[in-house]
PDB file of N, CA and C in Angstrom:
ATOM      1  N   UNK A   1     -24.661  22.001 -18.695  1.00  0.00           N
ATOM      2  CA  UNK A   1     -24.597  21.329 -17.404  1.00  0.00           C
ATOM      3  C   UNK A   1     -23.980  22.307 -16.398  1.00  0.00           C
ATOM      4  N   UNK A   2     -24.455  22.612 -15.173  1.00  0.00           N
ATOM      5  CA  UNK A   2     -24.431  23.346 -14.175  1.00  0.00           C
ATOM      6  C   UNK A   2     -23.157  22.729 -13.657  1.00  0.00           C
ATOM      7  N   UNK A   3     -22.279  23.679 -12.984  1.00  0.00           N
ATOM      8  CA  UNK A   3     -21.098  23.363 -11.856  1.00  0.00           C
ATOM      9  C   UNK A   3     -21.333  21.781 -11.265  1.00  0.00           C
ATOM     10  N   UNK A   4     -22.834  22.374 -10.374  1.00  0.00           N
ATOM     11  CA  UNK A   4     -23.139  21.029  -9.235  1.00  0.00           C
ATOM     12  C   UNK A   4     -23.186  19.835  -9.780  1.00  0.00           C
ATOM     13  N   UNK A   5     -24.297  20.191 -11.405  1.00  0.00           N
ATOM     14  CA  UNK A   5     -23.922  18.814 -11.827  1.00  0.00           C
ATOM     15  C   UNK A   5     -23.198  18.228 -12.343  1.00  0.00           C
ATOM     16  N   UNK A   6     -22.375  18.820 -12.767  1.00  0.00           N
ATOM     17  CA  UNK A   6     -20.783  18.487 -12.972  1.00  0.00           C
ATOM     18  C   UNK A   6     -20.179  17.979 -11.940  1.00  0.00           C
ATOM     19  N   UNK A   7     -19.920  18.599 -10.813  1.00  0.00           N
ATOM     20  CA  UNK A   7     -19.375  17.879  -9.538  1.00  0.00           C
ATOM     21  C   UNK A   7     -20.483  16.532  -9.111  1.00  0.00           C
ATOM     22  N   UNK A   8     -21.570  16.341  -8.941  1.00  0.00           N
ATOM     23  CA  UNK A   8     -22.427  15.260  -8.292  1.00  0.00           C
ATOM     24  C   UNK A   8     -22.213  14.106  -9.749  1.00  0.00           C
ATOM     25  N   UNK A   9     -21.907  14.109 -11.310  1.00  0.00           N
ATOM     26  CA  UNK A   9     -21.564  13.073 -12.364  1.00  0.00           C
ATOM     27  C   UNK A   9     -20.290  12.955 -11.843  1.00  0.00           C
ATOM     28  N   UNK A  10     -18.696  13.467 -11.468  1.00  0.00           N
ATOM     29  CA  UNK A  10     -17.774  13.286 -11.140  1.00  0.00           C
ATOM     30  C   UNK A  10     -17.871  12.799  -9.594  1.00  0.00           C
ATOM     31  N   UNK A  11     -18.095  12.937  -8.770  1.00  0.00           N
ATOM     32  CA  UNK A  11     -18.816  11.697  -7.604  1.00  0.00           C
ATOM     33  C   UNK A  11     -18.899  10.590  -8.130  1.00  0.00           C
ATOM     34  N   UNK A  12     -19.962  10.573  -8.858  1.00  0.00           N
ATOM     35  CA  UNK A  12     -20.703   9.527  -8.906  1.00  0.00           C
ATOM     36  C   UNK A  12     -20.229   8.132  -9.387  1.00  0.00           C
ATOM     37  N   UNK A  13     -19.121   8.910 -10.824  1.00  0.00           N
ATOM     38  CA  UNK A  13     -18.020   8.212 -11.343  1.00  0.00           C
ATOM     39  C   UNK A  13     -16.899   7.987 -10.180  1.00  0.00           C
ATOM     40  N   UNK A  14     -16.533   8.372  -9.400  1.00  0.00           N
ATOM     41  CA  UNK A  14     -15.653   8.382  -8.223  1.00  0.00           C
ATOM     42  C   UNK A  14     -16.090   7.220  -7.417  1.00  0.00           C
ATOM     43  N   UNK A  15     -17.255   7.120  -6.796  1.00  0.00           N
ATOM     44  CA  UNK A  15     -18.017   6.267  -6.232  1.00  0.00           C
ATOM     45  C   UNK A  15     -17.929   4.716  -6.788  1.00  0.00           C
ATOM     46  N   UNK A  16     -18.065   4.676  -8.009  1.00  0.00           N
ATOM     47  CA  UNK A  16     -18.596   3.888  -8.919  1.00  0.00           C
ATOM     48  C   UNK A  16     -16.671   3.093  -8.594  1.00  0.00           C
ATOM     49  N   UNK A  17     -15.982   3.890  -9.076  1.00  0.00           N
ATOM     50  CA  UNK A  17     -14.605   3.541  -9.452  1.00  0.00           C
ATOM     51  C   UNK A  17     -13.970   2.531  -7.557  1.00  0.00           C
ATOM     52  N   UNK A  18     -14.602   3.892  -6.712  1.00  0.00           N
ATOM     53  CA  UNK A  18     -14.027   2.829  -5.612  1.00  0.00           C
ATOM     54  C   UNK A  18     -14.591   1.705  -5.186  1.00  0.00           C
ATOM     55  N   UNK A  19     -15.870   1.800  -5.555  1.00  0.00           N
ATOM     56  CA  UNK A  19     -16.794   0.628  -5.123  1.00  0.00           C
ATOM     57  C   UNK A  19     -15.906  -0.781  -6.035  1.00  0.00           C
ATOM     58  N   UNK A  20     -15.512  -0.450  -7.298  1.00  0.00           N
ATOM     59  CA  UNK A  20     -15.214  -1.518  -7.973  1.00  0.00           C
ATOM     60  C   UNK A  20     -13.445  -2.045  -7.523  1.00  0.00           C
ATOM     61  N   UNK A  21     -12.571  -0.882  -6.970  1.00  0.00           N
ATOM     62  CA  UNK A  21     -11.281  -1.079  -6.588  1.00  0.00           C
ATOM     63  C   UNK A  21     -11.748  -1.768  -4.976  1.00  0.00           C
ATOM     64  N   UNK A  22     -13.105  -1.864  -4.580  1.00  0.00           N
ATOM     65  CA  UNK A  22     -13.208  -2.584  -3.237  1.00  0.00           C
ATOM     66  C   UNK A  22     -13.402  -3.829  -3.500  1.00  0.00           C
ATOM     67  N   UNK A  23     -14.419  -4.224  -4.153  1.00  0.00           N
ATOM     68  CA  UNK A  23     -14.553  -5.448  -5.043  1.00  0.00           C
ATOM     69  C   UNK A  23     -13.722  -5.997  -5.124  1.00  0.00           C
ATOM     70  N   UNK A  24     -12.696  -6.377  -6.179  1.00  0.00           N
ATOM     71  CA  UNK A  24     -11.591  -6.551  -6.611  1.00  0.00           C
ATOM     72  C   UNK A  24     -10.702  -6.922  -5.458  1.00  0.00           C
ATOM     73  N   UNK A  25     -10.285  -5.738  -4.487  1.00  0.00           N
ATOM     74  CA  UNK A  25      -9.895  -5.954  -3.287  1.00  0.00           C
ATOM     75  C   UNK A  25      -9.813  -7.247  -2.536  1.00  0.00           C
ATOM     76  N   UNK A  26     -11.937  -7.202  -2.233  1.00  0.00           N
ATOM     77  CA  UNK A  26     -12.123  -8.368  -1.237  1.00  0.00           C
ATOM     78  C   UNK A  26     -11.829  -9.629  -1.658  1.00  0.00           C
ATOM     79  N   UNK A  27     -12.364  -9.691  -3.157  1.00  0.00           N
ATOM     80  CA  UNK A  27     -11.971 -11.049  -4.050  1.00  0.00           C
ATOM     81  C   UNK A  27     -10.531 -11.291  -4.025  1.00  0.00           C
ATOM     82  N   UNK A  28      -9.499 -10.580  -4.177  1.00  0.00           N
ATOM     83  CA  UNK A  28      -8.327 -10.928  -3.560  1.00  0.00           C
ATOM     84  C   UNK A  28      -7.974 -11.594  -1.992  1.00  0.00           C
ATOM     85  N   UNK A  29      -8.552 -10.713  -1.303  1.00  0.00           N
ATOM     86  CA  UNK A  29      -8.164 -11.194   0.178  1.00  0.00           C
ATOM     87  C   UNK A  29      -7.725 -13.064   0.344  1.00  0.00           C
ATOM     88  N   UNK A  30      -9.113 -13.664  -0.079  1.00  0.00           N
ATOM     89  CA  UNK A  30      -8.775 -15.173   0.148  1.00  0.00           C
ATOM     90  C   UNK A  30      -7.572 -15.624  -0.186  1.00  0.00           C
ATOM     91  N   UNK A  31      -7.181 -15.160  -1.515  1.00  0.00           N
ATOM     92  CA  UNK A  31      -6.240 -16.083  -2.682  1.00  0.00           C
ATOM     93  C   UNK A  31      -4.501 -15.554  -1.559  1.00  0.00           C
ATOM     94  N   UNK A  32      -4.886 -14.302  -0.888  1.00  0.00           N
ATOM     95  CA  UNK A  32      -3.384 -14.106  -0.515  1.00  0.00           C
ATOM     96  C   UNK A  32      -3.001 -14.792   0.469  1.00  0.00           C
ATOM     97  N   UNK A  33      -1.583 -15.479   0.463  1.00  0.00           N
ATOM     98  CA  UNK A  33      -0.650 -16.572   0.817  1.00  0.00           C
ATOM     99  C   UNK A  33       0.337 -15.819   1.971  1.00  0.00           C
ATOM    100  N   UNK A  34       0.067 -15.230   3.242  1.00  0.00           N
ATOM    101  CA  UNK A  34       0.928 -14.757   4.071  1.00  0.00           C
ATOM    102  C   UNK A  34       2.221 -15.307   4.036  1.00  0.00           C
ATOM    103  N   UNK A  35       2.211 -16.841   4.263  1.00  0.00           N
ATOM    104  CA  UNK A  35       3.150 -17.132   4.246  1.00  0.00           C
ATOM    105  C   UNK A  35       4.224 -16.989   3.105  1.00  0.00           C
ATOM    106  N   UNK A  36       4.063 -17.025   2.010  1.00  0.00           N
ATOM    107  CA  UNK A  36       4.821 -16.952   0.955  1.00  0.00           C
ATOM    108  C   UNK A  36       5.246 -15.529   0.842  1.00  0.00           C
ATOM    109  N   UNK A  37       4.349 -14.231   1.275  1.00  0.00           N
ATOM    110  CA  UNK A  37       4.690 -13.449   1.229  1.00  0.00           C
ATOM    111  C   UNK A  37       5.603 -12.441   1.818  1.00  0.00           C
ATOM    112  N   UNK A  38       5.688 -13.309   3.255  1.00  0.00           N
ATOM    113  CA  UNK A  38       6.871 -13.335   3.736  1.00  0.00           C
ATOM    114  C   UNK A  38       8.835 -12.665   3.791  1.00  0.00           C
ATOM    115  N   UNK A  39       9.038 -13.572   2.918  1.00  0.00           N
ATOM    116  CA  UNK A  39      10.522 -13.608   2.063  1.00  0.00           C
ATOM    117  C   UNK A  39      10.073 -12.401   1.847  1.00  0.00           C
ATOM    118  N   UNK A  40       9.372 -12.191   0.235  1.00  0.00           N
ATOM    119  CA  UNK A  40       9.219 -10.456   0.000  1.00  0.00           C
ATOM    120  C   UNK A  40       9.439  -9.406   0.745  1.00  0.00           C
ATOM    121  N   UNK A  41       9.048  -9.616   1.853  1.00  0.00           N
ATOM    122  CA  UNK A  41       8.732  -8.687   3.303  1.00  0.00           C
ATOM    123  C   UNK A  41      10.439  -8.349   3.125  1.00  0.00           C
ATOM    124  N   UNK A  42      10.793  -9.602   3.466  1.00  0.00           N
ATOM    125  CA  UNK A  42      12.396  -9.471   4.124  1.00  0.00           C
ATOM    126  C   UNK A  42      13.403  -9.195   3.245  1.00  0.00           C
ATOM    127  N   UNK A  43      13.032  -9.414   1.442  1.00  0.00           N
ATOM    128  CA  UNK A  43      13.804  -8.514   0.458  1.00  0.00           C
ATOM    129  C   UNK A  43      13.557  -6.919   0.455  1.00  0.00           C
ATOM    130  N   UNK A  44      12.230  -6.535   1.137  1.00  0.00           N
ATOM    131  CA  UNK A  44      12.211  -5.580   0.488  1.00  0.00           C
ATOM    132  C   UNK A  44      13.158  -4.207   2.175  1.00  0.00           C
ATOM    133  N   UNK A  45      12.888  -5.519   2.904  1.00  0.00           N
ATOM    134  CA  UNK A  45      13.531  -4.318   4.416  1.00  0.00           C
ATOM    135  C   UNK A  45      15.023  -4.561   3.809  1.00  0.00           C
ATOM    136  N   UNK A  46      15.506  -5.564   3.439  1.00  0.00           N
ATOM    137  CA  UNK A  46      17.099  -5.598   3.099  1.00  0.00           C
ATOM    138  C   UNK A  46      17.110  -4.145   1.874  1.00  0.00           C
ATOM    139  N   UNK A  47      16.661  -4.566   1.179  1.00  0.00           N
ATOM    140  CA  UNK A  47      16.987  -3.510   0.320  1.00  0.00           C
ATOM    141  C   UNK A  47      17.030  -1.735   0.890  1.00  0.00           C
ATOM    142  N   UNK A  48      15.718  -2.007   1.773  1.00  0.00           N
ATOM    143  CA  UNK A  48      15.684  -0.328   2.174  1.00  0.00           C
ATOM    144  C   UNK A  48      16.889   0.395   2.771  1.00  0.00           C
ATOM    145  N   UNK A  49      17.886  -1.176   3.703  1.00  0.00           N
ATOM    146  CA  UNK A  49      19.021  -0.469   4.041  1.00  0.00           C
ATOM    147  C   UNK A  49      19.917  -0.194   3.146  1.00  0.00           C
ATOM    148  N   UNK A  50      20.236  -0.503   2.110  1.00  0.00           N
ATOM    149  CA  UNK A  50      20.745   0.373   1.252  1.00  0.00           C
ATOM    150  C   UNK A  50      20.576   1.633   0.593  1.00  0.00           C
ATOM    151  N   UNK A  51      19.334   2.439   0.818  1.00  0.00           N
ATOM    152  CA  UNK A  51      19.020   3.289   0.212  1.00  0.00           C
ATOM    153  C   UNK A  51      19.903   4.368   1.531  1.00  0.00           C
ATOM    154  N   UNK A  52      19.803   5.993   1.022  1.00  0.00           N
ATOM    155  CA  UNK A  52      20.260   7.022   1.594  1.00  0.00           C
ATOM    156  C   UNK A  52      19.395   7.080   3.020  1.00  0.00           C
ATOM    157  N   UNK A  53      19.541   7.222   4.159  1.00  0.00           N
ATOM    158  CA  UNK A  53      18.775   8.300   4.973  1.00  0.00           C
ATOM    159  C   UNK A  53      18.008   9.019   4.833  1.00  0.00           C
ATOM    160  N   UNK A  54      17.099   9.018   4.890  1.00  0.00           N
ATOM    161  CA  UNK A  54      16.346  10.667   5.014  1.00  0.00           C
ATOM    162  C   UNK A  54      15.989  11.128   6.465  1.00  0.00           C
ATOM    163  N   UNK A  55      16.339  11.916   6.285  1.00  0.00           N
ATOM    164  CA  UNK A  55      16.354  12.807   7.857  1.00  0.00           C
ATOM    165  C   UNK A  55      14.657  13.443   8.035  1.00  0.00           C
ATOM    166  N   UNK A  56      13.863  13.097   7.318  1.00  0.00           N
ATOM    167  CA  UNK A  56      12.136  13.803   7.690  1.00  0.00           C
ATOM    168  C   UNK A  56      11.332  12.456   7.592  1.00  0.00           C
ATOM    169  N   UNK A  57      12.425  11.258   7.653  1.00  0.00           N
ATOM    170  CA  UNK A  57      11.508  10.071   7.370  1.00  0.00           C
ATOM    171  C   UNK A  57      11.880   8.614   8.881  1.00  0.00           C
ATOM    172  N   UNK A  58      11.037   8.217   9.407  1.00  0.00           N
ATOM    173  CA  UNK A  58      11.380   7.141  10.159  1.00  0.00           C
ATOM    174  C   UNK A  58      11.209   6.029   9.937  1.00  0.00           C
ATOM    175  N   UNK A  59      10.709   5.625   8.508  1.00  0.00           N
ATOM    176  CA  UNK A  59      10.870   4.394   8.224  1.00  0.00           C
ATOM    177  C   UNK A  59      12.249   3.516   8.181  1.00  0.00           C
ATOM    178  N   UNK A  60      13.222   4.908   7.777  1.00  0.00           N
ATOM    179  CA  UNK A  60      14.879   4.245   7.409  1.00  0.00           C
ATOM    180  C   UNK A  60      15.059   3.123   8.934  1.00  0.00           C
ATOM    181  N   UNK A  61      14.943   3.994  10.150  1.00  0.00           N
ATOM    182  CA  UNK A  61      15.045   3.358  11.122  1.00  0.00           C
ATOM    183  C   UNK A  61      14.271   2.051  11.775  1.00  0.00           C
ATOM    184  N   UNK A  62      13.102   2.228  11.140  1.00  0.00           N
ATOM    185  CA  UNK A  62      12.205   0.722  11.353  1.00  0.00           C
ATOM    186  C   UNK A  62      12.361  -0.270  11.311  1.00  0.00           C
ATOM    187  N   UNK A  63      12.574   0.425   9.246  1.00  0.00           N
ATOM    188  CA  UNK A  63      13.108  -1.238   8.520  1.00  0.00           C
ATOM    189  C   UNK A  63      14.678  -1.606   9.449  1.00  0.00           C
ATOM    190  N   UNK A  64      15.652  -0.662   9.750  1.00  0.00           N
ATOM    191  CA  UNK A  64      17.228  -1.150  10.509  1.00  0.00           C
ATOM    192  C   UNK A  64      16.177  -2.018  11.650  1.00  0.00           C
ATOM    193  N   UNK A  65      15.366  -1.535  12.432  1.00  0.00           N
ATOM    194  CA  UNK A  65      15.110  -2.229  13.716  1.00  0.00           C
ATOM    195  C   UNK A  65      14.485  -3.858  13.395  1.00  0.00           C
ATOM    196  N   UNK A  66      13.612  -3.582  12.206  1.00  0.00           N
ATOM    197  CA  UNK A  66      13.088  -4.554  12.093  1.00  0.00           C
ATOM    198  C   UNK A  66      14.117  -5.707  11.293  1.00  0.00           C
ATOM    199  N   UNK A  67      14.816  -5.482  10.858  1.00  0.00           N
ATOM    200  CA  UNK A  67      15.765  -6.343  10.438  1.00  0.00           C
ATOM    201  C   UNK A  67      17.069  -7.054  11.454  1.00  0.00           C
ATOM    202  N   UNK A  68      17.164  -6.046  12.428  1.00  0.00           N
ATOM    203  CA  UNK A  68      17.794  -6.737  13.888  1.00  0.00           C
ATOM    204  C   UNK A  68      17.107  -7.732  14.290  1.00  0.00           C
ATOM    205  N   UNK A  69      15.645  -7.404  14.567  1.00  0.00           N
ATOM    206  CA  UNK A  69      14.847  -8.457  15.646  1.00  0.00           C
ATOM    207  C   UNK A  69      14.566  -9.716  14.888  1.00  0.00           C
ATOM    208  N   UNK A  70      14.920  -9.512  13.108  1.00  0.00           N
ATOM    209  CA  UNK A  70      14.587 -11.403  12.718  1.00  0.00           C
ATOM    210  C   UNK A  70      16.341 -11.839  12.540  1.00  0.00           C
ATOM    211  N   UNK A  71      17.271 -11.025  12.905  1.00  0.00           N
ATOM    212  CA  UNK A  71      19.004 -12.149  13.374  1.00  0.00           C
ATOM    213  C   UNK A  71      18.692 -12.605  14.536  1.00  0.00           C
TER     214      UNK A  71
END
C-alpha cells in the first residue's frame, strides 16, 4: 500500500469516526436539561477560584468576574 493510500484509508477512518462523534452529539442535544445544569456551572466557577493563578491564562479572571455578577 502506497503512502497516499495509506493517508486517504486513515481519512477515511477519521471521517467515519467524526461523522459518528456528530451523531451521538445531535442525539444528545434534546435530552440536555439547561436548567439542571446550571448548579454544575456554579460548582465548577467556585472551585476554579481556588486553584493557583496563571499568569498566560484569563480564564482565572472570568470565572472571579463571573462569580461576582451571580452575588
Amino acid at each position: 500500500m502506497s503512502e497516499i493510500e495509506r493517508m486517504r484509508e486513515m481519512y477515511k477512518r477519521q471521517k467515519a469516526g467524526w461523522d459518528y462523534i456528530d451523531a451521538e452529539r445531535r442525539a444528545a442535544l434534546p435530552l440536555t436539561d439547561t436548567v439542571a445544569m446550571l448548579p454544575l456551572f456554579n460548582t465548577s466557577f467556585e472551585y476554579s477560584k481556588t486553584l493557583p493563578p496563571r499568569l498566560e491564562s484569563g480564564f482565572t479572571a472570568f470565572y472571579a468576574a463571573l462569580s461576582r455578577v451571580k452575588k
